[in-house]
Protein backbone atom coordinates (compact mmCIF):
# COMPACT_ATOMS: atom_id res chain seq x y z
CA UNK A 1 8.00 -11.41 -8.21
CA UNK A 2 10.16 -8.54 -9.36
CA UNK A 3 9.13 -4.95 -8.89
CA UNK A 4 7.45 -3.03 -11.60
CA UNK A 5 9.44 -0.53 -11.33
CA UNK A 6 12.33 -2.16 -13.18
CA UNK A 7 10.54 -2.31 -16.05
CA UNK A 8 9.99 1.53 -15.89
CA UNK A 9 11.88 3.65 -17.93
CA UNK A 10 14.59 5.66 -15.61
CA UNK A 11 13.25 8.94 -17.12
CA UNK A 12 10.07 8.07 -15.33
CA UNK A 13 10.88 6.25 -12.05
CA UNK A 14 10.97 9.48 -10.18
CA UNK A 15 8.12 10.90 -11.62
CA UNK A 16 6.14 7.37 -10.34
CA UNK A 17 8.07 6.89 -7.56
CA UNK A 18 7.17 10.82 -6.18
CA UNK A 19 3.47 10.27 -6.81
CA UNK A 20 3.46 7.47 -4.61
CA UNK A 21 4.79 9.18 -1.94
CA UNK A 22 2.52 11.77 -2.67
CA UNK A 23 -1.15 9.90 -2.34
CA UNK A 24 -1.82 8.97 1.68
CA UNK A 25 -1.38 5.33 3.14
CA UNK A 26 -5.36 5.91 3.63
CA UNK A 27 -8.07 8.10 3.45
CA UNK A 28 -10.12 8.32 7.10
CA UNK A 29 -13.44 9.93 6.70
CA UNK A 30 -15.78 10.52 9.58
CA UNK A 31 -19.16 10.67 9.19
CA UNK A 32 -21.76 12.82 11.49
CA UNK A 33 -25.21 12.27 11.18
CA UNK A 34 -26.86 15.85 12.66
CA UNK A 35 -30.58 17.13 12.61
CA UNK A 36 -29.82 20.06 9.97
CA UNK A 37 -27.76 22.61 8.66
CA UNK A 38 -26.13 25.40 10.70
CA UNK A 39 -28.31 28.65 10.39
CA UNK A 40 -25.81 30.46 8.26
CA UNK A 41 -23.74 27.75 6.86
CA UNK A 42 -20.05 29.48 6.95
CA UNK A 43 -21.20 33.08 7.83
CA UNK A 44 -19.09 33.03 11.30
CA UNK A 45 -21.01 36.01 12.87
CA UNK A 46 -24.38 35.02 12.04
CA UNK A 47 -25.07 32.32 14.71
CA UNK A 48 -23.84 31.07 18.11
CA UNK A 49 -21.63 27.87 18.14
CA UNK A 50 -23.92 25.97 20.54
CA UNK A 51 -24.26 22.29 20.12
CA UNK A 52 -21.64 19.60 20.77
CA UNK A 53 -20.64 19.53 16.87
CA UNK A 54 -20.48 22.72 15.13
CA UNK A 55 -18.81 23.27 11.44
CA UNK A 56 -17.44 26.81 12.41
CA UNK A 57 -15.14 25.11 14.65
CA UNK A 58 -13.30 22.88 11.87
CA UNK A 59 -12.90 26.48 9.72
CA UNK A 60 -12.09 29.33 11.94
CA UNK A 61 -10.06 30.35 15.01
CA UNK A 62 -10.62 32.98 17.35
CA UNK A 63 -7.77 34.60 19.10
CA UNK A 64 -8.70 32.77 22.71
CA UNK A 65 -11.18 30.56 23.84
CA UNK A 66 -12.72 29.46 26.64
CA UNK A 67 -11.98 25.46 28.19
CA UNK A 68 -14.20 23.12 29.85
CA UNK A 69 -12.83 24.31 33.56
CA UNK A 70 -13.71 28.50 31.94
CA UNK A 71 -9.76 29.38 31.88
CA UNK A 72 -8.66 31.39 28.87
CA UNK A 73 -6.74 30.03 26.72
CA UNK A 74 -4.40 31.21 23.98
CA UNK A 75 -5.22 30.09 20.25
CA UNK A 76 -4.54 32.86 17.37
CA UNK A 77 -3.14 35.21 19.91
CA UNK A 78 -0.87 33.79 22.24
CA UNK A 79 -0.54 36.54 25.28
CA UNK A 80 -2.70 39.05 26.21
CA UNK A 81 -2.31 41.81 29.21
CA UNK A 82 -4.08 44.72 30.42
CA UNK A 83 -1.94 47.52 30.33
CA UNK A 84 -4.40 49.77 31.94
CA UNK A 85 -8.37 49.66 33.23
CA UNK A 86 -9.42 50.73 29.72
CA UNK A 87 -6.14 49.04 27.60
CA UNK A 88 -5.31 45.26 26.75
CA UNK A 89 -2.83 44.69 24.67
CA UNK A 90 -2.71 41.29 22.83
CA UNK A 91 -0.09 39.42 20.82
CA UNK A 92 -0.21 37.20 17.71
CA UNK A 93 0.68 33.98 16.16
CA UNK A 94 3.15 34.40 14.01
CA UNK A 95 3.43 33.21 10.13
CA UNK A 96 -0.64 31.72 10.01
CA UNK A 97 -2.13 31.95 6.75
CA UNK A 98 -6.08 31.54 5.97
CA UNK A 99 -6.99 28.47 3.43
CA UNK A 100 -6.82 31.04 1.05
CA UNK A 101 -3.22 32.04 1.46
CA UNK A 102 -4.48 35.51 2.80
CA UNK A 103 -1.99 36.18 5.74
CA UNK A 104 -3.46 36.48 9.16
CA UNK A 105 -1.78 39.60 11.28
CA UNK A 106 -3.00 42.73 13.18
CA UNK A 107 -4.24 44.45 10.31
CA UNK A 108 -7.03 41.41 10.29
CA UNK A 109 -8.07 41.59 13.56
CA UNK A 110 -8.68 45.80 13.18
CA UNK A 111 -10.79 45.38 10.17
CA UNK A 112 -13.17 42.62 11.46
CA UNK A 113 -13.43 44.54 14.86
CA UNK A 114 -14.33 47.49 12.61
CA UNK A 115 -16.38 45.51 10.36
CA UNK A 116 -18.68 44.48 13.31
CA UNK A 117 -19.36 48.00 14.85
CA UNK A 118 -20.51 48.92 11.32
CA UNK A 119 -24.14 49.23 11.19
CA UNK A 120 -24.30 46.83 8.48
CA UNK A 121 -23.16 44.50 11.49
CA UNK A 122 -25.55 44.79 13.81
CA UNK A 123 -27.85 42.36 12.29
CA UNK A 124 -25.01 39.87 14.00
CA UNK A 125 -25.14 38.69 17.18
CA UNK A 126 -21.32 39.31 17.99
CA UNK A 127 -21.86 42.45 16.94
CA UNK A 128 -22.63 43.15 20.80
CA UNK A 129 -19.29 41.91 21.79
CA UNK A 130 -17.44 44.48 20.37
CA UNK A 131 -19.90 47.70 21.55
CA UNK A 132 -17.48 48.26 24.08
CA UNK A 133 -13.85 48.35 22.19
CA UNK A 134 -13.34 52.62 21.49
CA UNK A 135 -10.90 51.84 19.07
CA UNK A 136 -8.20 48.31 17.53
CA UNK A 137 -5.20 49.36 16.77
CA UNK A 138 -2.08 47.29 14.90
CA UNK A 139 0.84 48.59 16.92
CA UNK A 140 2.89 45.92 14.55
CA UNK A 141 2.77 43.32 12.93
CA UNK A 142 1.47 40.82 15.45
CA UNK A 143 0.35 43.21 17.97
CA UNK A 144 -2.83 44.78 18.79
CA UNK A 145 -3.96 47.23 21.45
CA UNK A 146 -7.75 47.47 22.46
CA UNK A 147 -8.99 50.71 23.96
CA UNK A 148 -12.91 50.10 25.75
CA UNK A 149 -15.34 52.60 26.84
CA UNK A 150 -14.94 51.67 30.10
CA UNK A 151 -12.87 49.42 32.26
CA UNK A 152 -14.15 45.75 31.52
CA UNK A 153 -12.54 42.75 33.80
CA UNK A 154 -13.22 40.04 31.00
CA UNK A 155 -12.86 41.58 27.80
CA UNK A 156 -10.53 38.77 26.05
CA UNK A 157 -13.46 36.20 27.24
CA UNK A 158 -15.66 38.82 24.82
CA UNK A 159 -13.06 38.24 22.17
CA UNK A 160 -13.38 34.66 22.04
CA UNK A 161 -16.84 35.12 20.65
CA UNK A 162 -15.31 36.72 17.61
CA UNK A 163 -13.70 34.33 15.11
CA UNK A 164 -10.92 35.36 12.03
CA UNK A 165 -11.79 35.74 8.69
CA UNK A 166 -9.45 36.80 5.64
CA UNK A 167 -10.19 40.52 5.81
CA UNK A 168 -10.11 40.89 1.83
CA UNK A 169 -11.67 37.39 0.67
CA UNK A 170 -14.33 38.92 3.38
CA UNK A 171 -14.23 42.65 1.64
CA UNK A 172 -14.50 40.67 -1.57
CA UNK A 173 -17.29 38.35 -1.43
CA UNK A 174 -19.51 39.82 1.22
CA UNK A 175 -21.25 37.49 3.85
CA UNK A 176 -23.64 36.10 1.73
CA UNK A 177 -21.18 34.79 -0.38
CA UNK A 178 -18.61 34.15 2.18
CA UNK A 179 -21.25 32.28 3.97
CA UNK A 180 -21.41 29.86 0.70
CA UNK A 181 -17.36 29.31 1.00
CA UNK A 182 -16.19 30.20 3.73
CA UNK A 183 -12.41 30.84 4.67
CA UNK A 184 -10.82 30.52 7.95
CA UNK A 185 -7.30 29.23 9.57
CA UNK A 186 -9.12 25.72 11.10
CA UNK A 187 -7.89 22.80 10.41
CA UNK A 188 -10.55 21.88 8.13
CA UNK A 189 -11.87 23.43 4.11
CA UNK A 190 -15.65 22.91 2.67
CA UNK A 191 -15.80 21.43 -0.38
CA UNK A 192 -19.43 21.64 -0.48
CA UNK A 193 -22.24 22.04 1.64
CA UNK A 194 -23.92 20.07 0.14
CA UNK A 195 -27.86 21.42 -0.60
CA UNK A 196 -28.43 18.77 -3.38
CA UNK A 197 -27.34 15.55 -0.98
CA UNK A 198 -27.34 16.93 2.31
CA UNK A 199 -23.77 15.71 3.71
CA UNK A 200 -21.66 18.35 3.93
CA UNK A 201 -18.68 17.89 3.32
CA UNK A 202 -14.96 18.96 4.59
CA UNK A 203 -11.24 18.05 4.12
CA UNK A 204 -8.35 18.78 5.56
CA UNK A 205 -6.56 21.84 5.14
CA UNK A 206 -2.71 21.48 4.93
CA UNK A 207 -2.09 24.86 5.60
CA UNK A 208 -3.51 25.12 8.85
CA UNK A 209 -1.58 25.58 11.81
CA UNK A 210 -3.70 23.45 14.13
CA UNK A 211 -3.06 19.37 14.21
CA UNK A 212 -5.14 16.84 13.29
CA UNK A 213 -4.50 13.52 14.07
CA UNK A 214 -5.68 11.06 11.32
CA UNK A 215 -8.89 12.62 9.47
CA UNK A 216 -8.32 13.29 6.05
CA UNK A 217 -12.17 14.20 5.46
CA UNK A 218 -14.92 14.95 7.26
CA UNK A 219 -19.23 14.18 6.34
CA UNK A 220 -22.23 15.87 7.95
CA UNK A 221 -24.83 14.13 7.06
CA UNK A 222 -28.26 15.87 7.75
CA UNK A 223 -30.60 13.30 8.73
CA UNK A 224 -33.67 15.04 10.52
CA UNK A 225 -35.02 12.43 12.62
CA UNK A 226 -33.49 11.16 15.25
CA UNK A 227 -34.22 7.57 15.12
CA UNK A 228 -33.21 7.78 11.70
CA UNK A 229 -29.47 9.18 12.93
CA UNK A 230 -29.74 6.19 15.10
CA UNK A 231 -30.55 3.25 12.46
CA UNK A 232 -27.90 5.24 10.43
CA UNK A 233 -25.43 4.93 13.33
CA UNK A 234 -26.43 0.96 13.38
CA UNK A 235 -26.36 0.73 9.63
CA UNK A 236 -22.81 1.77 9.55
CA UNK A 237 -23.80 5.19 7.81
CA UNK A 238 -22.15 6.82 9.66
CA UNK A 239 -19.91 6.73 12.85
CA UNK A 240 -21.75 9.38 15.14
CA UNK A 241 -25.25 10.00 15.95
CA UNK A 242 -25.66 13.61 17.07
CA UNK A 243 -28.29 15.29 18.79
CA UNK A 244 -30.30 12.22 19.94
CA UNK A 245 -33.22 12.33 22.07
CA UNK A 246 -33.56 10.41 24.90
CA UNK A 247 -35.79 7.80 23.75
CA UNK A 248 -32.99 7.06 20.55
CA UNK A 249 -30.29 6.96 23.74
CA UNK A 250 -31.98 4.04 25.51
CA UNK A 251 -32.18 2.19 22.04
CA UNK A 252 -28.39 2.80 21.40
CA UNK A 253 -27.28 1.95 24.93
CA UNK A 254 -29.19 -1.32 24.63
CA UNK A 255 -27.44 -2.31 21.07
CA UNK A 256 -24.48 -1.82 22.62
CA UNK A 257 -22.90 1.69 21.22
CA UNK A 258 -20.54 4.10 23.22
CA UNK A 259 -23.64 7.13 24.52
CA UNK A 260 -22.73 10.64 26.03
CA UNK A 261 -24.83 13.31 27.31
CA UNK A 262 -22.82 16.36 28.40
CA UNK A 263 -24.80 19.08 30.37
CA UNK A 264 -23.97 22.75 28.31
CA UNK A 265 -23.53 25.78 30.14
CA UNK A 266 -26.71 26.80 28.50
CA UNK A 267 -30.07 27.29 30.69
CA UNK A 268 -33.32 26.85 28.37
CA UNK A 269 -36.25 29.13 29.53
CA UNK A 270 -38.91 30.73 28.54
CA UNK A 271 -38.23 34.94 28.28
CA UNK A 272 -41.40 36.82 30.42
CA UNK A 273 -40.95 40.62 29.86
CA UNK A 274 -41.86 43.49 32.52
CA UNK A 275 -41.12 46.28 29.78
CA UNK A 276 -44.90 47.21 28.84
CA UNK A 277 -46.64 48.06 32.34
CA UNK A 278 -50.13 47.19 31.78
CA UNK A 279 -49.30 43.53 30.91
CA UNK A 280 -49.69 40.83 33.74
CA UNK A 281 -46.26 39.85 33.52
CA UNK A 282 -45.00 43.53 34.92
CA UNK A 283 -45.84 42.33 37.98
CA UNK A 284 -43.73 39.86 39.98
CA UNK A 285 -46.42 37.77 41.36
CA UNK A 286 -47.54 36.42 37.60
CA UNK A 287 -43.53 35.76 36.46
CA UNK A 288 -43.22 33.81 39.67
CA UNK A 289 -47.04 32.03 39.75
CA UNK A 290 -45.46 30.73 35.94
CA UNK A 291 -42.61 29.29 38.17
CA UNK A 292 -44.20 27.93 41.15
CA UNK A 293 -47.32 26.36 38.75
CA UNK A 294 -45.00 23.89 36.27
CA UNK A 295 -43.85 20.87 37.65
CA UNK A 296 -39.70 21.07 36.45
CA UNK A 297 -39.24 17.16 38.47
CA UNK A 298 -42.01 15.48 36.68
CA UNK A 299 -40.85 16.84 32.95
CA UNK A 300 -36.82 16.11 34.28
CA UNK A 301 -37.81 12.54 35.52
CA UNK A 302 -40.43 11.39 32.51
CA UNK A 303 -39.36 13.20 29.46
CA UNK A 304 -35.56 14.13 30.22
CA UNK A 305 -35.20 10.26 31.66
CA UNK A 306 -33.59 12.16 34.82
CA UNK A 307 -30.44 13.24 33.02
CA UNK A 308 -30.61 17.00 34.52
CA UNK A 309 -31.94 18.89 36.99
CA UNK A 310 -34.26 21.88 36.99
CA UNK A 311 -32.58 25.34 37.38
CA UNK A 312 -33.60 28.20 39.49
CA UNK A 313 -30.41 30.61 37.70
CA UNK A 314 -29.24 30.94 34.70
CA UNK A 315 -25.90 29.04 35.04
CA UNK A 316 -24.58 25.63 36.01
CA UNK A 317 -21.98 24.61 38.42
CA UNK A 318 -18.56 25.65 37.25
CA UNK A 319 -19.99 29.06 35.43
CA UNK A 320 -17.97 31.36 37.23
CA UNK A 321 -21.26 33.50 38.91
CA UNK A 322 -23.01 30.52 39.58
CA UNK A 323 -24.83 30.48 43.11
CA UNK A 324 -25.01 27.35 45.01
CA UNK A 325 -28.04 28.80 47.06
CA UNK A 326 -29.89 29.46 44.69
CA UNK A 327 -32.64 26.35 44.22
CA UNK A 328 -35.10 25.93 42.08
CA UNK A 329 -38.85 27.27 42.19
CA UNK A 330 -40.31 24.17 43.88
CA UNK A 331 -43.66 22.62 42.44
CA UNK A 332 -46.31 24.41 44.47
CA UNK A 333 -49.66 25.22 42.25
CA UNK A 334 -51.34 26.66 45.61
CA UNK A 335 -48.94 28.84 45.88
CA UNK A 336 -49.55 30.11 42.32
CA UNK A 337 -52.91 30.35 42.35
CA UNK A 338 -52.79 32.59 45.49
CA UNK A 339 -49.88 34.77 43.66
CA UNK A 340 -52.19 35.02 41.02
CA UNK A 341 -55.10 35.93 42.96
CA UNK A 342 -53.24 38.59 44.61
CA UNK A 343 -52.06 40.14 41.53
CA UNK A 344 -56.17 40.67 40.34
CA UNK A 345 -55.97 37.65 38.40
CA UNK A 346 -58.54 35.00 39.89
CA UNK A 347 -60.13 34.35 36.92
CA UNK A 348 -57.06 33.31 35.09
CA UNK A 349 -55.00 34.45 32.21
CA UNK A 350 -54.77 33.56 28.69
CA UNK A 351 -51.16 34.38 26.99
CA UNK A 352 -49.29 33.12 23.83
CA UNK A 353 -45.73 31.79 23.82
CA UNK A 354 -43.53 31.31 20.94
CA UNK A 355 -41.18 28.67 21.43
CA UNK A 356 -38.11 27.57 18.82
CA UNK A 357 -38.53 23.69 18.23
CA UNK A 358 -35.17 22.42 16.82
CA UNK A 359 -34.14 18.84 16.13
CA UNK A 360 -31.28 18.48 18.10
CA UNK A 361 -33.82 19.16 20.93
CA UNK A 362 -36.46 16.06 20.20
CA UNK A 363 -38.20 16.56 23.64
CA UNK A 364 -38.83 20.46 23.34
CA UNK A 365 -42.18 20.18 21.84
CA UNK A 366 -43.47 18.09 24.55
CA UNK A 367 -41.81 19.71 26.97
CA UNK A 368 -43.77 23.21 26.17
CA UNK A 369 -47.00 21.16 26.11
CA UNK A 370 -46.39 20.12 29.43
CA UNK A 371 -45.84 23.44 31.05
CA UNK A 372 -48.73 24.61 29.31
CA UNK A 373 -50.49 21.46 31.02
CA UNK A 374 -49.46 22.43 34.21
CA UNK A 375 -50.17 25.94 33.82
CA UNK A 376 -53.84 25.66 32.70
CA UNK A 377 -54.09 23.73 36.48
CA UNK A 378 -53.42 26.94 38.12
CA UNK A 379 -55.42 29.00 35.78
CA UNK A 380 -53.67 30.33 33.16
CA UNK A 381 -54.02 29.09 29.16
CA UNK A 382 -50.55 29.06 27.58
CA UNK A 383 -51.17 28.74 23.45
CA UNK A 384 -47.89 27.11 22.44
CA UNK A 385 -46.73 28.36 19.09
CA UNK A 386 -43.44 26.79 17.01
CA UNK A 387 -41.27 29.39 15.52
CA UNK A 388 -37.95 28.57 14.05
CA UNK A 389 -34.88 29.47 13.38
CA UNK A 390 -34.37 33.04 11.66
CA UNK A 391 -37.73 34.18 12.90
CA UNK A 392 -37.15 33.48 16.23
CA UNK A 393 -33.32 35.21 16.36
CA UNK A 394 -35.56 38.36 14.71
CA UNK A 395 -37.99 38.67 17.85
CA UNK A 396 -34.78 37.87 19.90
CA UNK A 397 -32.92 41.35 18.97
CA UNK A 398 -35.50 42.79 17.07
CA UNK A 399 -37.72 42.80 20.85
CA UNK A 400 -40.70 42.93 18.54
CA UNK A 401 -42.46 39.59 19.46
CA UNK A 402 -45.71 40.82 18.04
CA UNK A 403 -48.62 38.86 19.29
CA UNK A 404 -46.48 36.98 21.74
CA UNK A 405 -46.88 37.11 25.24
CA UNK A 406 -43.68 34.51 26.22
CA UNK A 407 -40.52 33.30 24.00
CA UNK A 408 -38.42 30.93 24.35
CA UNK A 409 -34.75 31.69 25.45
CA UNK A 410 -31.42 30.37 25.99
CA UNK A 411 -29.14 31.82 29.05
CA UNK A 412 -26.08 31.38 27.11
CA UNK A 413 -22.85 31.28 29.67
CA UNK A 414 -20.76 28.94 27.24
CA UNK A 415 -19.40 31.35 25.48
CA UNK A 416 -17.72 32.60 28.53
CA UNK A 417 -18.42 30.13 31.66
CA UNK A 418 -19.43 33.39 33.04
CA UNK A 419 -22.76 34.37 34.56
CA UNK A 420 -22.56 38.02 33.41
CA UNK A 421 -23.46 37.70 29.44
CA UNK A 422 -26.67 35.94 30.30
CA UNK A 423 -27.36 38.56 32.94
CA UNK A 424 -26.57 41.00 30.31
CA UNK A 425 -29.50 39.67 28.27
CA UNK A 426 -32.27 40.31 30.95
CA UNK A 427 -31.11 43.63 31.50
CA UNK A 428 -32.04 47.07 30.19
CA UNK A 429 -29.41 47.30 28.18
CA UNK A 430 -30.08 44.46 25.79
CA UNK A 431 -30.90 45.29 22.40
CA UNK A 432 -34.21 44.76 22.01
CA UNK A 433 -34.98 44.20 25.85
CA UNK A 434 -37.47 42.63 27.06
CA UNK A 435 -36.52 42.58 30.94
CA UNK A 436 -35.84 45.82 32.28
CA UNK A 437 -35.00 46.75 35.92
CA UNK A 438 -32.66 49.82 36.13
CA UNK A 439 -31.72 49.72 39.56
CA UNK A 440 -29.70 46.83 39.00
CA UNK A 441 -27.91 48.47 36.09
CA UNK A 442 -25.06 49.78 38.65
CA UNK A 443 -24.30 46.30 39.83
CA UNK A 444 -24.15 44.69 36.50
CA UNK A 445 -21.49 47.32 35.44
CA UNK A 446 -19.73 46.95 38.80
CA UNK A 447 -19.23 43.44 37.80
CA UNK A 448 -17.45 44.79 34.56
CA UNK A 449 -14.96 46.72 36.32
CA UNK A 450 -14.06 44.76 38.90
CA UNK A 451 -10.67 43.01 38.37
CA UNK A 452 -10.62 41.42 41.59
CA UNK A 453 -11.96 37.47 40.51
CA UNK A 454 -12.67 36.92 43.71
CA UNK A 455 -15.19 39.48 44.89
CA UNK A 456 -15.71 40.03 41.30
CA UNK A 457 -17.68 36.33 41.49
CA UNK A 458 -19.37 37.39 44.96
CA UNK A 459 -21.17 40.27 42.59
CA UNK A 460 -22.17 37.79 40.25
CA UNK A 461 -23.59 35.47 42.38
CA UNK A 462 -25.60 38.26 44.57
CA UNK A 463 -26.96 39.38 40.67
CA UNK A 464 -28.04 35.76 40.26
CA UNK A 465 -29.82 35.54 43.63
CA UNK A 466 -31.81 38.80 42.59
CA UNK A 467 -32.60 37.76 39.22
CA UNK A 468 -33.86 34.25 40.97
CA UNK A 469 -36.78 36.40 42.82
CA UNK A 470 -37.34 38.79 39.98
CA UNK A 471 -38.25 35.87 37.87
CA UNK A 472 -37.24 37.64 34.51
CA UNK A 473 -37.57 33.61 32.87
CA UNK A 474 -39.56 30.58 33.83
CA UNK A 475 -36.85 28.69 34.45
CA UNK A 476 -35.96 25.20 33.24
CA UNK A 477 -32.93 22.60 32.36
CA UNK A 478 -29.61 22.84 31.61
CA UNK A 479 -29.36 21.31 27.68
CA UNK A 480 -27.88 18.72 27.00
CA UNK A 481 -25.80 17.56 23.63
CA UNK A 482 -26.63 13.58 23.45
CA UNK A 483 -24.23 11.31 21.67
CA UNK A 484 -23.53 7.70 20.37
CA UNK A 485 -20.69 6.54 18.51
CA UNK A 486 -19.31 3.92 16.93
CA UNK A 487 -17.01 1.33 18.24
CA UNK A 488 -14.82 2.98 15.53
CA UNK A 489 -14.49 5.99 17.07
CA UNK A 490 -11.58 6.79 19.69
CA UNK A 491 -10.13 9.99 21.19
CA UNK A 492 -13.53 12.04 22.05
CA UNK A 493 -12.04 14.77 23.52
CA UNK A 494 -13.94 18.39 23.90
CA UNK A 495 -13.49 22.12 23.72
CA UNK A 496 -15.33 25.30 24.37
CA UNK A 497 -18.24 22.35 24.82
CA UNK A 498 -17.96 20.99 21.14
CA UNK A 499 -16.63 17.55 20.21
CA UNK A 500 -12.88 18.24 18.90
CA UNK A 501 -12.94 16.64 15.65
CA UNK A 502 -9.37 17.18 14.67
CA UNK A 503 -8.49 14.65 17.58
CA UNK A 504 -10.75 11.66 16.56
CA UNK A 505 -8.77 8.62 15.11
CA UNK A 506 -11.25 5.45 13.80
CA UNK A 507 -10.03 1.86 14.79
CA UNK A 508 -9.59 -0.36 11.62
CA UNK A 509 -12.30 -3.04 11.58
């Protein structure tokens, strides 16, 4: 057969013939089937990246982040040194652009650092990360020099919280809008996010500095229940099921589908506050009879199919800070009765506690009706509330829980592997505190300005130990991001504890 092309005109066969070139060999699309839609959508300040799939991380950079063993590493800036105990001095990728073809430099990083000590900021979570920095300053081009308040050991793990956007698309539009389409230096753009057919939906941005192996476009797909994600996954919907619980797990593993469950760095609890001194959980004895009275090895072994242990700290092994000493509060209701007796309470207590349920955490309502099981043994009535999403991040910094006793609460080390930003959060100078002993205030700074890693971690762990026997949380499990995949699907690699999407390749069938 001859070609067509020699029927072409010649005023025309390079116009065809650079088109061709021009459209892709293929188009790979991977589809993610998740509970919902990130709180925020593209707003990169307004949540935390937790979860083992996150959109933030196919649009923005930050200038480090943190691996999987905690070591810094370099991603919009590439070297960073402290030039004294209150200077750091970091330098810049060169020649990166944002999707919009805004350039990224010095001048970017100064205006979002000033941006989020605004008051109009402090609605933001990483708004706390920057309370320390005096002053940003562009020294050049692709240089910036950070003055703190006060000498702080691991103030580029702060930074790494704090992700680049195009300081005048972000003048511009404002977050609301910038939330809607957002702009960032990631490897991936949103098309849409897609309210009317919930998938949202991504491609790949040409500009971006960052590789990506073969996806051209990428599909969350919110599917709210998780067996549904799982008959999707077997349906060929789509190629990963994210955010399973573990009854969905056992039904993937026995079809046959590739299953993960990777332990985060993040410690579920529930908060119990000492700040108002005529409450019962001021004293000691009630925070630790909550402890002692639920039975953490029953709820691990029944509901959490034994995938994790029970905590006793607020970190994991490999959080630099975490104590290996430190066990956790043992089932022993006599023991909390007696606590509770001693404390005036014989006759028992009756408390509320608000609890977020999510999706990605199917188990969480029974888990909370458990403890509250277990707690009525010993004496005290637990009403379990749900609260969700934006109200519960209000009574979070807000510290106005109205007519809840207990919250739940999240000691959050990913974001560093280090112990000290979860300590942070039970101590009085939390905004919004709800756990408040000041004469530990001394040795969570001395943590801060100790550059020494090695006694530096000693600190940590010592703070950890205390916070153990002050019970400022009833403790409970590590959480876990649950998995299955497609036989498709090759190249699951992580980072900063979310799946690295830019590196997945799908097998041709």
């Amino acid at each position: 057969m001859r070609n067509f092309m020699t029927f072409v005109p010649a005023s025309l066969a390079w116009v065809i013939a650079f088109l061709i070139a021009c459209v892709p060999v293929f188009a790979e699309t991977l589809r993610i089937g998740v509970p919902g839609r990130t709180p925020g959508l593209g707003n990169p300040f307004a949540s935390m990246i937790t979860g083992g799939v996150h959109p933030s991380t196919l649009i923005f950079d930050g200038l480090v982040q943190i691996d999987e063993t905690g070591t810094i590493v370099p991603v919009l800036a590439t070297s960073w040194e402290a030039t004294s105990r209150y200077t750091w001095v970091f330098k810049l990728r060169k020649n990166i652009a944002f999707s919009n073809g805004e350039p990224f430099n010095a001048e970017t990083v100064t205006a979002i650092i000033d941006y989020l000590k605004t008051d109009a900021a402090q609605r933001y979570f990483v708004s706390g990360e920057v309370k320390r920095i005096a002053v940003a300053r562009a020294l050049d081009n692709y240089t910036v020099e950070f003055t703190t308040e006060s000498p702080d050991a691991i103030f580029p793990k702060r930074l790494s919280m704090i992700l680049m956007v195009p300081k005048n698309a972000w003048a511009d539009m404002g977050p609301d809008d910038f939330g809607l389409h957002p702009i960032g230096t990631g490897p991936f753009t949103l098309v849409d996010w897609g309210m009317a057919t919930g998938r949202a939906h991504f491609v790949r941005n040409p500009s971006s500095w960052r590789a990506v192996r073969q996806l051209t476009e990428i599909e969350f797909v919110v599917i709210a229940e998780q067996m549904s994600r799982a008959q999707g996954l077997m349906s060929d919907q789509i190629d990963i099921a994210f955010g399973l619980g573990f009854e969905a797990l056992r039904l993937m593993e026995s079809e046959g589908f590739p299953t993960l469950v990777k332990e985060a760095p993040l410690v579920g609890a529930l908060a119990l506050p000492n700040t108002d001194p005529v409450h019962p959980l001021a004293d000691v004895r009630v925070r630790r009879a909550l402890n002692y009275g639920t039975n953490r090895r029953a709820i691990a072994d029944i509901i959490l199919n034994g995938s994790v242990q029970a905590n006793g700290q607020g970190a994991i092994p490999g959080v630099v800070g975490y104590n290996p000493a430190v066990t956790a509060y043992p089932y022993d209701p006599v023991r909390a009765r007696a606590l509770l007796r001693d404390a005036g309470y014989e006759d028992g207590l009756t408390m509320r506690a608000d609890v977020l349920l999510s999706a990605s955490v199917p188990e969480a309502e029974l888990i909370y009706q458990t403890i509250a099981q277990d707690l009525r043994n010993i004496g005290i009535d637990l009403e379990i509330r749900a609260t969700f999403g934006t109200e519960w991040i209000r009574k979070w910094f807000s510290g106005d829980w109205g007519e809840a006793d207990i919250i739940s609460s999240i000691w959050n080390t990913a974001a560093y592997m280090d112990a000290i930003r979860a300590i942070e959060n039970v101590s009085c100078e939390k905004v919004g505190a709800f756990f408040c002993v000041p004469d530990m205030m001394d040795d969570i700074e001395a943590t801060r300005t100790n550059f020494d890693p090695v006694s530096r971690e000693r600190q940590l762990e010592d703070l950890m130990a205390r916070l153990h026997d002050l019970a400022p949380s009833l403790y409970l499990f590590p959480q876990t991001s649950v998995f299955a995949f497609s036989k498709r699907v090759k190249n699951i690699t992580f980072g900063r504890q979310q799946l690295k999407l830019e590196d997945i390749e799908l097998r041709d069938e």
